[in-house]
C-alpha atoms as a PDB file:
ATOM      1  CA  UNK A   1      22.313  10.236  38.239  1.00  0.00           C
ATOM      2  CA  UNK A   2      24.385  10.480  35.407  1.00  0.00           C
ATOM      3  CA  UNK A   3      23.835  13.135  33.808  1.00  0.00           C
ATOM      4  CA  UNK A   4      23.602  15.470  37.368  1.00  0.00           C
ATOM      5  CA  UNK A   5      27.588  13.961  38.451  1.00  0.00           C
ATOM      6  CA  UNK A   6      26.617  11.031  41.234  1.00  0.00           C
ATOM      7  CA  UNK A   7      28.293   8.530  38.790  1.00  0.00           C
ATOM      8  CA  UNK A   8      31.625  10.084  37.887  1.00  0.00           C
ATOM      9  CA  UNK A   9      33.196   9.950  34.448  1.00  0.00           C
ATOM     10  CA  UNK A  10      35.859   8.067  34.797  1.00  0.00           C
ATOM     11  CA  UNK A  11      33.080   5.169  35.788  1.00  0.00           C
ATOM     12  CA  UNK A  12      32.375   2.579  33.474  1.00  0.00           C
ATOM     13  CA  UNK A  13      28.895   3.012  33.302  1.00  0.00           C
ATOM     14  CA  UNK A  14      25.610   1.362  31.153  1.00  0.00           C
ATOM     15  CA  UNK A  15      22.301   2.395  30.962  1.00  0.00           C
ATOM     16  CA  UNK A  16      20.308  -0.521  32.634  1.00  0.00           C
ATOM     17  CA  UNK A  17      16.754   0.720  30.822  1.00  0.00           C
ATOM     18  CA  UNK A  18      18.157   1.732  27.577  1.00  0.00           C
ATOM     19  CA  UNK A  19      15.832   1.120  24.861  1.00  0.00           C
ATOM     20  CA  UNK A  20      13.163   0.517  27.057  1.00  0.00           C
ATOM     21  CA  UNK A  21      11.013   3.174  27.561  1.00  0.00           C
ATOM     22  CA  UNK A  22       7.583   3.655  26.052  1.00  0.00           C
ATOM     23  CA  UNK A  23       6.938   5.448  23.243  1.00  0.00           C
ATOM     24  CA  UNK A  24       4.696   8.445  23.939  1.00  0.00           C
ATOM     25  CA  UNK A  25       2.429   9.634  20.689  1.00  0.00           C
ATOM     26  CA  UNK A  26       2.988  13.411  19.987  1.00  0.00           C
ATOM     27  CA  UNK A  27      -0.059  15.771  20.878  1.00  0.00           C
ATOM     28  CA  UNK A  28      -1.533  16.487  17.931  1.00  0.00           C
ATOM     29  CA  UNK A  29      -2.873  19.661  19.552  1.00  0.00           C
ATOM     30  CA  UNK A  30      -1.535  22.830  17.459  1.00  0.00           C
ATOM     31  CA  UNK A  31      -2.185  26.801  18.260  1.00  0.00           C
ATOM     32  CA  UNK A  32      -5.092  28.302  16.977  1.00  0.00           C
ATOM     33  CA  UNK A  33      -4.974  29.733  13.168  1.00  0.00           C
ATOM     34  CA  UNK A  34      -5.147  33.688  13.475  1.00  0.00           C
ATOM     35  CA  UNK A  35      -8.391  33.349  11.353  1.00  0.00           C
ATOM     36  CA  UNK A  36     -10.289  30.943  14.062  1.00  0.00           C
ATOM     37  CA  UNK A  37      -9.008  33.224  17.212  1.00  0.00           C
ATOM     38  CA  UNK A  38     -10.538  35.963  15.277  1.00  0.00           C
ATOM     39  CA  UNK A  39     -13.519  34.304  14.906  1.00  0.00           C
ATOM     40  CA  UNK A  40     -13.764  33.540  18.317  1.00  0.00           C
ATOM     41  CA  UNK A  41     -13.239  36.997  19.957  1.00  0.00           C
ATOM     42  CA  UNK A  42     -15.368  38.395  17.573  1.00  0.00           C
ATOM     43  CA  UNK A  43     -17.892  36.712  18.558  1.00  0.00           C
ATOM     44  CA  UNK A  44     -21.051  38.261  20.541  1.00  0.00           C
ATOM     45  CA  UNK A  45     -19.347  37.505  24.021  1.00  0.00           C
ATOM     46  CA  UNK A  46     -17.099  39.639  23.267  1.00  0.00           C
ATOM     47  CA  UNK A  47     -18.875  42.438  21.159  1.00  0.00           C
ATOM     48  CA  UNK A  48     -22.209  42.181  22.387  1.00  0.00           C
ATOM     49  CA  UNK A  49     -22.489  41.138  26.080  1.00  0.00           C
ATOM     50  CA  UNK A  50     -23.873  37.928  25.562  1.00  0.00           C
ATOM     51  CA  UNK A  51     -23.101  35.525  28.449  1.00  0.00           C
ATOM     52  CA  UNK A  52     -24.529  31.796  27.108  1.00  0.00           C
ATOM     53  CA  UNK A  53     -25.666  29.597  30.058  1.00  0.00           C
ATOM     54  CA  UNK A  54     -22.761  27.480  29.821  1.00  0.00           C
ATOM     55  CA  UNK A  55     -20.489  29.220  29.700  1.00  0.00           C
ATOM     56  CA  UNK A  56     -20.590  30.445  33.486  1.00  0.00           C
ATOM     57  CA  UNK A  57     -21.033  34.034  33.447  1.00  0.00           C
ATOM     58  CA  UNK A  58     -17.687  35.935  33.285  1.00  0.00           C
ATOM     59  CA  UNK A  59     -15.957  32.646  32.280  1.00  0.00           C
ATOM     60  CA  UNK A  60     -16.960  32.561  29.056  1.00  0.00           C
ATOM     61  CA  UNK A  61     -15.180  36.493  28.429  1.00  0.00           C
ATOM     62  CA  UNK A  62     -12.114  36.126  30.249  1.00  0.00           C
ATOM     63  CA  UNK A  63     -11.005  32.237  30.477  1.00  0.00           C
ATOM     64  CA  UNK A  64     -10.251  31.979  26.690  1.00  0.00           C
ATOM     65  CA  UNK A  65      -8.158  35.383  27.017  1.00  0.00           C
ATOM     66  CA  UNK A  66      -6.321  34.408  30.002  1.00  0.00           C
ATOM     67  CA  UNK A  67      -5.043  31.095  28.561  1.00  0.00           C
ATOM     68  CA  UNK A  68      -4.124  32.903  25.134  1.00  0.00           C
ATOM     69  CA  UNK A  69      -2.023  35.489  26.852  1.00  0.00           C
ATOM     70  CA  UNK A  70      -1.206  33.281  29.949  1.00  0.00           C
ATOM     71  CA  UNK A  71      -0.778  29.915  28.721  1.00  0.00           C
ATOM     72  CA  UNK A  72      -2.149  28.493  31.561  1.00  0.00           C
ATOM     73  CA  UNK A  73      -3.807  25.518  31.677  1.00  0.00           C
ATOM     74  CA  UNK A  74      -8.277  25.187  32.174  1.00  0.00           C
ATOM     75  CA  UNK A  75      -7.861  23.363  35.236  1.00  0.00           C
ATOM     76  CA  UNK A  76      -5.308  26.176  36.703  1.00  0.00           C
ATOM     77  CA  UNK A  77      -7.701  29.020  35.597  1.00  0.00           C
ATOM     78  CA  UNK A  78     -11.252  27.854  36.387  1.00  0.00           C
ATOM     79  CA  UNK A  79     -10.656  27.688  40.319  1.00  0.00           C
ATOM     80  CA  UNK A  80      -8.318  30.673  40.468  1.00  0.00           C
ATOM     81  CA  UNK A  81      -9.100  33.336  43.651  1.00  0.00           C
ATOM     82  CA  UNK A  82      -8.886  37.199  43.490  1.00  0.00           C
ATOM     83  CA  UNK A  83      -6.088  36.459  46.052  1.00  0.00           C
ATOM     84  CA  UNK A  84      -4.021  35.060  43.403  1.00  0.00           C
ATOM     85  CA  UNK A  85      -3.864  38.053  41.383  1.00  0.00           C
ATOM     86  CA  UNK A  86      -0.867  39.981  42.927  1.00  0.00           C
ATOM     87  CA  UNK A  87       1.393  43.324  43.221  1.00  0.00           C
ATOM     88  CA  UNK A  88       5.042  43.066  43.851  1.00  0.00           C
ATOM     89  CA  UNK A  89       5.280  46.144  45.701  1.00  0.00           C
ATOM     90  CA  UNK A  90       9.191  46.922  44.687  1.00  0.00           C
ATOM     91  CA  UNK A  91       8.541  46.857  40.615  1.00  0.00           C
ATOM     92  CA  UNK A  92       4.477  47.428  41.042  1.00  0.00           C
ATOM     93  CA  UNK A  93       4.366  44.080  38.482  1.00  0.00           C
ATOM     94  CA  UNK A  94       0.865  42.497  38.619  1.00  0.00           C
ATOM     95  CA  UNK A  95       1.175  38.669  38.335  1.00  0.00           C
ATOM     96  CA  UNK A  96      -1.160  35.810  38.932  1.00  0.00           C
ATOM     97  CA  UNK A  97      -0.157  32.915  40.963  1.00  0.00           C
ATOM     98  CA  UNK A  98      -1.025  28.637  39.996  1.00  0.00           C
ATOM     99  CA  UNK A  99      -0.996  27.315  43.439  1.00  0.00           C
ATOM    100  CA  UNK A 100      -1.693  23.974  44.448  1.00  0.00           C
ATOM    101  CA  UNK A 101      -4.271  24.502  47.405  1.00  0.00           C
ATOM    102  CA  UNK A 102      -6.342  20.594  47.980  1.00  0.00           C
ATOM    103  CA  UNK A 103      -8.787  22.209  50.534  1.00  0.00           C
ATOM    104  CA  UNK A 104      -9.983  23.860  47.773  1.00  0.00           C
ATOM    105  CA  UNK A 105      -9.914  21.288  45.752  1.00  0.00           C
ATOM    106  CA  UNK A 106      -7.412  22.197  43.514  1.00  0.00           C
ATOM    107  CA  UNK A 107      -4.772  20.779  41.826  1.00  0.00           C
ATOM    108  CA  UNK A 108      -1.392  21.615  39.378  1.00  0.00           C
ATOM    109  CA  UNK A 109       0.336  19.156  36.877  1.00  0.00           C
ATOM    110  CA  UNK A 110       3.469  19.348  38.390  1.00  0.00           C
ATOM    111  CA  UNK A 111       5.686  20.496  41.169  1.00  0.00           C
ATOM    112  CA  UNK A 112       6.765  23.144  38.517  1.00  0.00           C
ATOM    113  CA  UNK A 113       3.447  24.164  37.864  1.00  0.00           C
ATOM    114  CA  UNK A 114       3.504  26.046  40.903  1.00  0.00           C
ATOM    115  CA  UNK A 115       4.263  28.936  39.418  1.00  0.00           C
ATOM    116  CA  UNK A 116       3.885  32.747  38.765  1.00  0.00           C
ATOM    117  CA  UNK A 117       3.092  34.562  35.547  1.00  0.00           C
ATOM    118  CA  UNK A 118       2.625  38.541  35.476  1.00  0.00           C
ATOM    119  CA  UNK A 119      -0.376  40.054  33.673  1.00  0.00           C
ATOM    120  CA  UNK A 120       0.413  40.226  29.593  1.00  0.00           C
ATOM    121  CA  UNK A 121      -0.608  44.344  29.006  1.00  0.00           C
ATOM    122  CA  UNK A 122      -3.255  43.464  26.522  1.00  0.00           C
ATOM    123  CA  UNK A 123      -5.102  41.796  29.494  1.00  0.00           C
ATOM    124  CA  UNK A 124      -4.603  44.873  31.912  1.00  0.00           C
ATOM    125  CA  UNK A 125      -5.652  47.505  28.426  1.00  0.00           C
ATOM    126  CA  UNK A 126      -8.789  44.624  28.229  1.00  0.00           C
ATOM    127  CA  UNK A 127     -10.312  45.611  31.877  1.00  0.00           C
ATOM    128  CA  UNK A 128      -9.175  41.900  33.774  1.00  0.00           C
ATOM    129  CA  UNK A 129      -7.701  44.261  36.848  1.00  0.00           C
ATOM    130  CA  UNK A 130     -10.966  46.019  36.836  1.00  0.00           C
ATOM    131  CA  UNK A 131     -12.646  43.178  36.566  1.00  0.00           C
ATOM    132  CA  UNK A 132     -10.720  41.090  39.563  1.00  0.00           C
ATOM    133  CA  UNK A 133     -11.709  44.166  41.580  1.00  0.00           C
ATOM    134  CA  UNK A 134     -15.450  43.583  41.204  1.00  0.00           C
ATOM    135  CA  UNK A 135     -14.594  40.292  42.340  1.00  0.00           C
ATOM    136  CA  UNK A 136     -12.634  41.655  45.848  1.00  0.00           C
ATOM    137  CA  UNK A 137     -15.761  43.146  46.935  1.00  0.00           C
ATOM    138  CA  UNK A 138     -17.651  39.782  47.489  1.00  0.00           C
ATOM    139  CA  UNK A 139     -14.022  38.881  49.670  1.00  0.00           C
ATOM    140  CA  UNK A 140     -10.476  38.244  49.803  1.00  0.00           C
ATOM    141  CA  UNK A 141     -10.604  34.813  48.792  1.00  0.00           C
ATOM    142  CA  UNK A 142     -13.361  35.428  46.519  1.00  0.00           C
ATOM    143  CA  UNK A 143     -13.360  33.105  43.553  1.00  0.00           C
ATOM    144  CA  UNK A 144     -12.977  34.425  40.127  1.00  0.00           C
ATOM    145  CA  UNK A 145     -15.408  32.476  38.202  1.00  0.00           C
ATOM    146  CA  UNK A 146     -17.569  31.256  41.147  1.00  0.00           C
ATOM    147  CA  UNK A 147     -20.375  29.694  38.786  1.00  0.00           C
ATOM    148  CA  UNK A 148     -17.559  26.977  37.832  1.00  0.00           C
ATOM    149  CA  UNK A 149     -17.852  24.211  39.890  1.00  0.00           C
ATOM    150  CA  UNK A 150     -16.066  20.600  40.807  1.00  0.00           C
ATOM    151  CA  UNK A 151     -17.326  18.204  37.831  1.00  0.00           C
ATOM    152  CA  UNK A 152     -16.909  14.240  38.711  1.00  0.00           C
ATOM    153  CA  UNK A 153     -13.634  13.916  38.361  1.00  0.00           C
ATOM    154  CA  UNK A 154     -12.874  16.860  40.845  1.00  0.00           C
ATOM    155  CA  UNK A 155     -11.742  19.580  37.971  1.00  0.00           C
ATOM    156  CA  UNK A 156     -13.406  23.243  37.859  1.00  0.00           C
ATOM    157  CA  UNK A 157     -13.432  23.058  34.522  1.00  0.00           C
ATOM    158  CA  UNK A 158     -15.233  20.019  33.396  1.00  0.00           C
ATOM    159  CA  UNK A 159     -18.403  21.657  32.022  1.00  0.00           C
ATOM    160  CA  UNK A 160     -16.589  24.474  30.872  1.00  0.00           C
ATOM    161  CA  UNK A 161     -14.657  22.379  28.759  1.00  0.00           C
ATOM    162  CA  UNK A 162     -17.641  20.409  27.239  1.00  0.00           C
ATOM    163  CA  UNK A 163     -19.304  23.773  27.063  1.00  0.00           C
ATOM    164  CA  UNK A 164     -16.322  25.764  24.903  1.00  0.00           C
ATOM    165  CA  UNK A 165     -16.061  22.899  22.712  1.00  0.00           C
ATOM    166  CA  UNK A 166     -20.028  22.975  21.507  1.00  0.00           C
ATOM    167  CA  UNK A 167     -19.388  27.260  21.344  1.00  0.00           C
ATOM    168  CA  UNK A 168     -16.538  26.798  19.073  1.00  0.00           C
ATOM    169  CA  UNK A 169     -18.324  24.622  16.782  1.00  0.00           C
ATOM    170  CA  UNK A 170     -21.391  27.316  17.449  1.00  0.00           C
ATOM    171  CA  UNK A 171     -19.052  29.192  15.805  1.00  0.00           C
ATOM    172  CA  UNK A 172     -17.979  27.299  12.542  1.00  0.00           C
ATOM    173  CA  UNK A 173     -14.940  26.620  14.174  1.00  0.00           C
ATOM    174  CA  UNK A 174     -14.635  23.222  13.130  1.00  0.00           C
ATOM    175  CA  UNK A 175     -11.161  22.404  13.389  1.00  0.00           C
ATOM    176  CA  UNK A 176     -10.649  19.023  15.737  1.00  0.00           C
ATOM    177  CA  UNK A 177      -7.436  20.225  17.063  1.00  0.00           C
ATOM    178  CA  UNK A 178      -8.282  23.896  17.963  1.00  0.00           C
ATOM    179  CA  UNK A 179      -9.704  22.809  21.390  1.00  0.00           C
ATOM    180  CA  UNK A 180      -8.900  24.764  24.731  1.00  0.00           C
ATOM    181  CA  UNK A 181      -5.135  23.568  25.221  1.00  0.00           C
ATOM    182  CA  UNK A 182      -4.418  24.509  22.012  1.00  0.00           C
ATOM    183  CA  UNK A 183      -4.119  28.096  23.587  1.00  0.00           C
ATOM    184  CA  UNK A 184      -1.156  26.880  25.778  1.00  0.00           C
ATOM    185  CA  UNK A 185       0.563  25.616  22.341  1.00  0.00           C
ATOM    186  CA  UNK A 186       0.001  29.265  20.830  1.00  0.00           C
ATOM    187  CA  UNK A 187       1.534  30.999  23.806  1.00  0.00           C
ATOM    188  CA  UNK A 188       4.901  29.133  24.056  1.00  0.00           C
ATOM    189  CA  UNK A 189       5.281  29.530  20.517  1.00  0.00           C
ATOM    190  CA  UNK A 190       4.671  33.478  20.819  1.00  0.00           C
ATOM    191  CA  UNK A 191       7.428  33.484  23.376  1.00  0.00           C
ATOM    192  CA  UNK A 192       9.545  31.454  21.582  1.00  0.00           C
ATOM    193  CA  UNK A 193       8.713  33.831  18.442  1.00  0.00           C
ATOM    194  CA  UNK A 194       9.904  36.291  20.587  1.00  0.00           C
ATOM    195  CA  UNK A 195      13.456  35.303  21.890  1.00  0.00           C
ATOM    196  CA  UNK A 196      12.111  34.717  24.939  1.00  0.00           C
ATOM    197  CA  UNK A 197      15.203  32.903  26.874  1.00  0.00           C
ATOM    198  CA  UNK A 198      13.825  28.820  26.930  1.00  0.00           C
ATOM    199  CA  UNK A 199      14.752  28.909  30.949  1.00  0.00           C
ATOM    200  CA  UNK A 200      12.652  31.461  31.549  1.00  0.00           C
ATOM    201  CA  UNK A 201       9.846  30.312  28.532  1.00  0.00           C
ATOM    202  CA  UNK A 202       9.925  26.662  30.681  1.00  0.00           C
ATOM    203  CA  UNK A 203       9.403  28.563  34.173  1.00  0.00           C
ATOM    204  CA  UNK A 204       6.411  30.688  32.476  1.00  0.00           C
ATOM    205  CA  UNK A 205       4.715  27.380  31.259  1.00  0.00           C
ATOM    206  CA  UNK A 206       5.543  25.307  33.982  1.00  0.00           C
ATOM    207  CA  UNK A 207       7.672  22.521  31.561  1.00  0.00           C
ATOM    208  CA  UNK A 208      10.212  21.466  33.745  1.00  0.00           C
ATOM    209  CA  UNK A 209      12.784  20.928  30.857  1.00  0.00           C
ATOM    210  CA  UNK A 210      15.996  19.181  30.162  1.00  0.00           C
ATOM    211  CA  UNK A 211      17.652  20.511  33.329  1.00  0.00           C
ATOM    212  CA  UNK A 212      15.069  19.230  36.224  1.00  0.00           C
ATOM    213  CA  UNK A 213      17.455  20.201  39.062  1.00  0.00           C
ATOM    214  CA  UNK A 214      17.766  23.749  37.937  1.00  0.00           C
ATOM    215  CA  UNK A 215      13.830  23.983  37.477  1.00  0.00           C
ATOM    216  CA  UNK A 216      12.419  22.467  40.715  1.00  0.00           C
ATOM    217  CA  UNK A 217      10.763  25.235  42.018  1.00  0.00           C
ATOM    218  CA  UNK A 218       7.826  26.954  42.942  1.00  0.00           C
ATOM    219  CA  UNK A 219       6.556  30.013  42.176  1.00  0.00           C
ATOM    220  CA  UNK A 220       8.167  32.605  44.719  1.00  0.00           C
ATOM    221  CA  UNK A 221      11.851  31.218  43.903  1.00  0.00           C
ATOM    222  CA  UNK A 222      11.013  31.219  40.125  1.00  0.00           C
ATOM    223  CA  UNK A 223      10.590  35.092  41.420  1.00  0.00           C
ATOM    224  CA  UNK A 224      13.529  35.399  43.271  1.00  0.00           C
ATOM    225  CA  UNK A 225      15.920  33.335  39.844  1.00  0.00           C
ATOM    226  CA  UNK A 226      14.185  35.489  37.190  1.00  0.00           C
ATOM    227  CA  UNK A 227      13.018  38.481  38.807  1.00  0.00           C
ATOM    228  CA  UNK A 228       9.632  39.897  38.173  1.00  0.00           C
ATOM    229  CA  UNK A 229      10.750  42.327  35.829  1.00  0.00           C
ATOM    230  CA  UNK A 230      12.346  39.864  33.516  1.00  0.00           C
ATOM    231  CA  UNK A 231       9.025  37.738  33.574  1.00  0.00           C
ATOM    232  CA  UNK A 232       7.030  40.870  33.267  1.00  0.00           C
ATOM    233  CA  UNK A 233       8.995  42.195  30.093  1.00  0.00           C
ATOM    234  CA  UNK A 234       9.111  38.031  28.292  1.00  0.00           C
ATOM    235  CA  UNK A 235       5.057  37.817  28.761  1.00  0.00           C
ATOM    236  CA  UNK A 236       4.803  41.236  27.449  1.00  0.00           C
ATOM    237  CA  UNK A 237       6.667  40.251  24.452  1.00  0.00           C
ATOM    238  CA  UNK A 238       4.110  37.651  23.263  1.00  0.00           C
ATOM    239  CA  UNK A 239       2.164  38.968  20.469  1.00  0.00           C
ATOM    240  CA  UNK A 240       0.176  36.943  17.799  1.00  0.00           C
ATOM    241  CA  UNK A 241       0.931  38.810  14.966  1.00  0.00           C
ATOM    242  CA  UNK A 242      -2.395  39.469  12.768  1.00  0.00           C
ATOM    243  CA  UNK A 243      -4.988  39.435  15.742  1.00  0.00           C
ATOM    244  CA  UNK A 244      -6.676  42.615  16.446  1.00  0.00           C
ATOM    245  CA  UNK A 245      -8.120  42.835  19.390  1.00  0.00           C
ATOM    246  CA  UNK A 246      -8.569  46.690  19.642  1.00  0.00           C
ATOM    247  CA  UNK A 247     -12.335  45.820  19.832  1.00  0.00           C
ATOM    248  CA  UNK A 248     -12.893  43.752  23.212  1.00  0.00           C
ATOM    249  CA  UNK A 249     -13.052  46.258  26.181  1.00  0.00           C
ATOM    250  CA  UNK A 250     -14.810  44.440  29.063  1.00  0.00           C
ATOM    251  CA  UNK A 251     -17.476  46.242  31.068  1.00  0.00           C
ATOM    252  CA  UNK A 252     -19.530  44.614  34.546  1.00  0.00           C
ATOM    253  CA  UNK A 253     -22.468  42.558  33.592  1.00  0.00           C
ATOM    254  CA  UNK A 254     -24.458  45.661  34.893  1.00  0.00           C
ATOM    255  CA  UNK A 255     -23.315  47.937  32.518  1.00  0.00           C
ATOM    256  CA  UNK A 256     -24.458  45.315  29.533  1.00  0.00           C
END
């Protein structure tokens, strides 16, 4: 109330709680060394076709890629619809939605993680458009990955996350903290990397920030503050410098 003008500054004022809140310990999560993500899309999902069992069919290819050049988190990808991959018909921006929908059992951190981020070029040069098409033929509200389903606690990506965990370690990735958030770490830090404005970095990764009253907002008025083509032009600024990815071109499972 303060700090948003209710209590006036000419009022003597306290904080009642000061010095009591908790203490919360810092992630120790980091972003993924450039050596490891090579590793990892190098690997024969991506050179060689291979879909392993647990890893859900296309789920295994394009969840890791979405979160690196998404940040998204694997409970906002896993249950994700062809109809939340969008066009905004004015700037022809392509842009992926995280809605909160509990019918379908889904779910978002927080009010601002109702939110819209446009689709990084290295995703669209990848084949993720072509491949969301495939997906539009079995219905508009086809899902994306449909082989991911509810684990006991309600999530989509329960197994998946068990399952990416033993791959990575399949791997010789054997770094504790290189785990499937980490990716969300590694794309706020590309942004920030690259200027990115921190309003418009927060609205990208959901964080609702310092300024809560500015931020409270879902994803078609995070639209109408930034604009699509601002969004558009921050994601495509995210690079991780080293990473070659020239390789990966996606192609159905029937072409494999």
């Amino acid at each position: 109330a303060r700090k948003n003008g209710v209590i006036p500054d000419e009022v003597v004022w306290a904080d009642p709680v000061s010095g009591m809140r908790l203490k919360v310990p810092r992630s120790k999560r980091r972003p993924w060394e450039t050596d490891e993500l090579s590793v990892l899309f190098g690997s024969p999902i991506y050179l060689q076709g291979a879909r392993p069992k647990g890893g859900k069919g296309e789920a295994a290819y394009w969840m890791p890629l979405l979160a690196l050049y998404s940040g998204a988190r694997l409970n906002e990808l896993a249950p994700m619809c062809v109809d939340d991959v969008k066009a905004d018909p004015s700037s022809g921006v392509r842009f992926m939605t995280v809605i909160e929908d509990e019918d379908a059992g889904r779910s978002v951190k927080t009010e601002n993680s109702v939110r819209a981020f446009p689709i990084h070029p290295e995703l669209v040069r990848i084949g993720f458009l072509e491949f969301v098409d495939q997906r539009r033929a079995s219905g508009p509200s086809a899902r994306l990955f449909p082989q991911l389903t509810p684990g006991s606690k309600g999530g989509f990506g329960e197994a998946f996350s068990k399952w990416f965990g033993r791959h990575k370690h399949s791997l010789g990735i054997d770094n504790k903290n290189s785990v499937f958030h980490s990716f969300r770490h590694g794309f706020k830090d590309a942004l920030r990397a690259a200027g990115v404005n921190e309003d418009v970095n927060d609205a990208l990764m959901g964080h609702g920030g310092g300024n809560t009253v500015a931020r409270s907002y879902g994803w078609d008025d995070m639209v109408r503050r930034f604009g699509l083509s601002t969004l558009n032009a921050a994601v495509g600024r995210a690079q991780y410098p080293g990473l070659d990815l020239s390789a990966l071109r996606w192609r159905p499972p029937s072409a494999t």
